[in-house]
C-alpha atoms as a PDB file:
ATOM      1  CA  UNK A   1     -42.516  45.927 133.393  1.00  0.00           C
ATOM      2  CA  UNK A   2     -42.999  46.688 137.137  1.00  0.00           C
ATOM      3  CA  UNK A   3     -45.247  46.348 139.907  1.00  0.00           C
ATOM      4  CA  UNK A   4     -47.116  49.633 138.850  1.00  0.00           C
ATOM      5  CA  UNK A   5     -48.423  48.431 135.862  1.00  0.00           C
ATOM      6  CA  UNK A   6     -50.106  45.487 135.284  1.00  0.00           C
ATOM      7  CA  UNK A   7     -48.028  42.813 132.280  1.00  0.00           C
ATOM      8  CA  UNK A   8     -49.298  42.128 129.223  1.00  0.00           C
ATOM      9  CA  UNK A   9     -50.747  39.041 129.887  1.00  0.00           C
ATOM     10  CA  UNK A  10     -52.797  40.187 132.995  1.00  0.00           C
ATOM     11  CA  UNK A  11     -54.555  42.961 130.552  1.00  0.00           C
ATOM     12  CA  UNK A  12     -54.844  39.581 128.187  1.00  0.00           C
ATOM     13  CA  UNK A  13     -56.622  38.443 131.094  1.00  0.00           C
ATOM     14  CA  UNK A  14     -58.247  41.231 131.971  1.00  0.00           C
ATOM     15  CA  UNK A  15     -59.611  42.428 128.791  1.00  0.00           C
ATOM     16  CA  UNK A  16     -60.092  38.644 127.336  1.00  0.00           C
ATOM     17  CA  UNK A  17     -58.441  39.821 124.206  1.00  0.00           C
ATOM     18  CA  UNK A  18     -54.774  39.343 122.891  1.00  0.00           C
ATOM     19  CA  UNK A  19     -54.640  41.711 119.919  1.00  0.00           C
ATOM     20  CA  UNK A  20     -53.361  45.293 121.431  1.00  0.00           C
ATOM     21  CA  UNK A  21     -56.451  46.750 119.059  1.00  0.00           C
ATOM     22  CA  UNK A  22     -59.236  44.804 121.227  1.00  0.00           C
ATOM     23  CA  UNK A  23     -57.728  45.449 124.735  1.00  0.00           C
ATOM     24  CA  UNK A  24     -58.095  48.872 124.061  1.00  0.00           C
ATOM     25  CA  UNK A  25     -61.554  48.591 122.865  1.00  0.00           C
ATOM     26  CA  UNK A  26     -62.412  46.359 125.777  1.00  0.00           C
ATOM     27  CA  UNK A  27     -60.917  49.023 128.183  1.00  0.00           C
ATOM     28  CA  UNK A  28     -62.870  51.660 126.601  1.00  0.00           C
ATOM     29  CA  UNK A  29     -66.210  50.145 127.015  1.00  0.00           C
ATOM     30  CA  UNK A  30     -65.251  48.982 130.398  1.00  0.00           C
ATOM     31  CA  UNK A  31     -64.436  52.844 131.314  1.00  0.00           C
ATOM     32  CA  UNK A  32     -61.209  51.482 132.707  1.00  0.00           C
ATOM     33  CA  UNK A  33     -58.328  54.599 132.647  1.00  0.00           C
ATOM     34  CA  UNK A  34     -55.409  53.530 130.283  1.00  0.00           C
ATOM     35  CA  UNK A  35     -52.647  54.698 128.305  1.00  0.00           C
ATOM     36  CA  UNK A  36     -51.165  53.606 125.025  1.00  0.00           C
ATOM     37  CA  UNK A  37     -47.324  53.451 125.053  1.00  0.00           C
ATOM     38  CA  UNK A  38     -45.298  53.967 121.898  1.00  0.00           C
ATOM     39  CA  UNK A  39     -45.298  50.269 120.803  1.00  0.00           C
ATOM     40  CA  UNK A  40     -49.393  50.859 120.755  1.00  0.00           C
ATOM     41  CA  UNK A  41     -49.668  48.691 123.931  1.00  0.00           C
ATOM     42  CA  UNK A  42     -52.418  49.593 126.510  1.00  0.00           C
ATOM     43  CA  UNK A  43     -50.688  50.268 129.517  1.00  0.00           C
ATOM     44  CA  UNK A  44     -53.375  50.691 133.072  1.00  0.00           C
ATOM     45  CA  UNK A  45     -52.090  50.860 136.759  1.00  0.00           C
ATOM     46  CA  UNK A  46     -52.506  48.195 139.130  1.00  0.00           C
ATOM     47  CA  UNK A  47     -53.710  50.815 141.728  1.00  0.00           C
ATOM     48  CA  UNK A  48     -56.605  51.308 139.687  1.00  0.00           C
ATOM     49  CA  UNK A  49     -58.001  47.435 139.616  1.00  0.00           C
ATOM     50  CA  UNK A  50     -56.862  46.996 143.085  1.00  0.00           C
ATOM     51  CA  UNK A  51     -59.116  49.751 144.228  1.00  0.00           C
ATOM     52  CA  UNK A  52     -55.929  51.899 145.510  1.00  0.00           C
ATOM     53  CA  UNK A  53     -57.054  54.850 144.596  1.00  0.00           C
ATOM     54  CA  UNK A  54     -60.298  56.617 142.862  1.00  0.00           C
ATOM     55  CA  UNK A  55     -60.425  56.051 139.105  1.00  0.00           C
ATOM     56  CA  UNK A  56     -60.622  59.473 137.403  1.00  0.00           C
ATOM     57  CA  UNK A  57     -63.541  60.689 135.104  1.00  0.00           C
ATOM     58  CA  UNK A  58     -63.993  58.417 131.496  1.00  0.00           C
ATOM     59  CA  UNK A  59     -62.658  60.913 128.524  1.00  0.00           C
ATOM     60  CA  UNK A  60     -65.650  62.393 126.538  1.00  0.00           C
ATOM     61  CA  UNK A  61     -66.236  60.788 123.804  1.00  0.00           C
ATOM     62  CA  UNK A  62     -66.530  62.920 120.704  1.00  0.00           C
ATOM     63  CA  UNK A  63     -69.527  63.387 118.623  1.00  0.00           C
ATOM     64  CA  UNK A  64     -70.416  65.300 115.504  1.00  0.00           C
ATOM     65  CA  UNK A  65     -71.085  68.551 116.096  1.00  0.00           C
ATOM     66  CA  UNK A  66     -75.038  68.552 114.935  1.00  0.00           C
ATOM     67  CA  UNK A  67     -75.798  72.330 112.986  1.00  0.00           C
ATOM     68  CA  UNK A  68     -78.584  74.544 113.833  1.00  0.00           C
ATOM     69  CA  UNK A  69     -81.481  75.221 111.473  1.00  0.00           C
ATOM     70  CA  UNK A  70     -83.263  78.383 111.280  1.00  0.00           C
ATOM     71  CA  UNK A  71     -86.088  78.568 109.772  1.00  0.00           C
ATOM     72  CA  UNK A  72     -87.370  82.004 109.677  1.00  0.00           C
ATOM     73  CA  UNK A  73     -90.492  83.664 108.301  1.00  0.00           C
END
């Protein structure tokens, strides 16, 4: 890869996990920012675990919408 990314086996590292599936679990939890590249790879700058720059906002993550009840008279 390059310098802007970190290699596989420093998110290996990282994460503590070699199976693609765990890292990104592991980089979920850790609210880490990430992308997943076509091969299914997580993919996560080096800026961000250098400290370069400010780590945006964790994604939401999605719930079931819970329904009202009304209970009238």
């Amino acid at each position: 890869m390059s310098a802007t990314f970190l290699e596989p086996n420093e998110i290996c590292e990282l994460t503590g996990r070699k199976m693609k599936s765990k890292q990104i679990d592991a980089l979920r939890r850790a609210g880490l920012p990430f992308f997943v590249n076509a091969t299914g790879h997580p993919i996560v700058a080096r800026a961000i675990i250098e400290g370069r720059t400010a780590a945006p906002p964790a994604a939401p993550t999605r719930t079931k919408p819970v329904p009202r009840l009304y209970i009238g008279n």
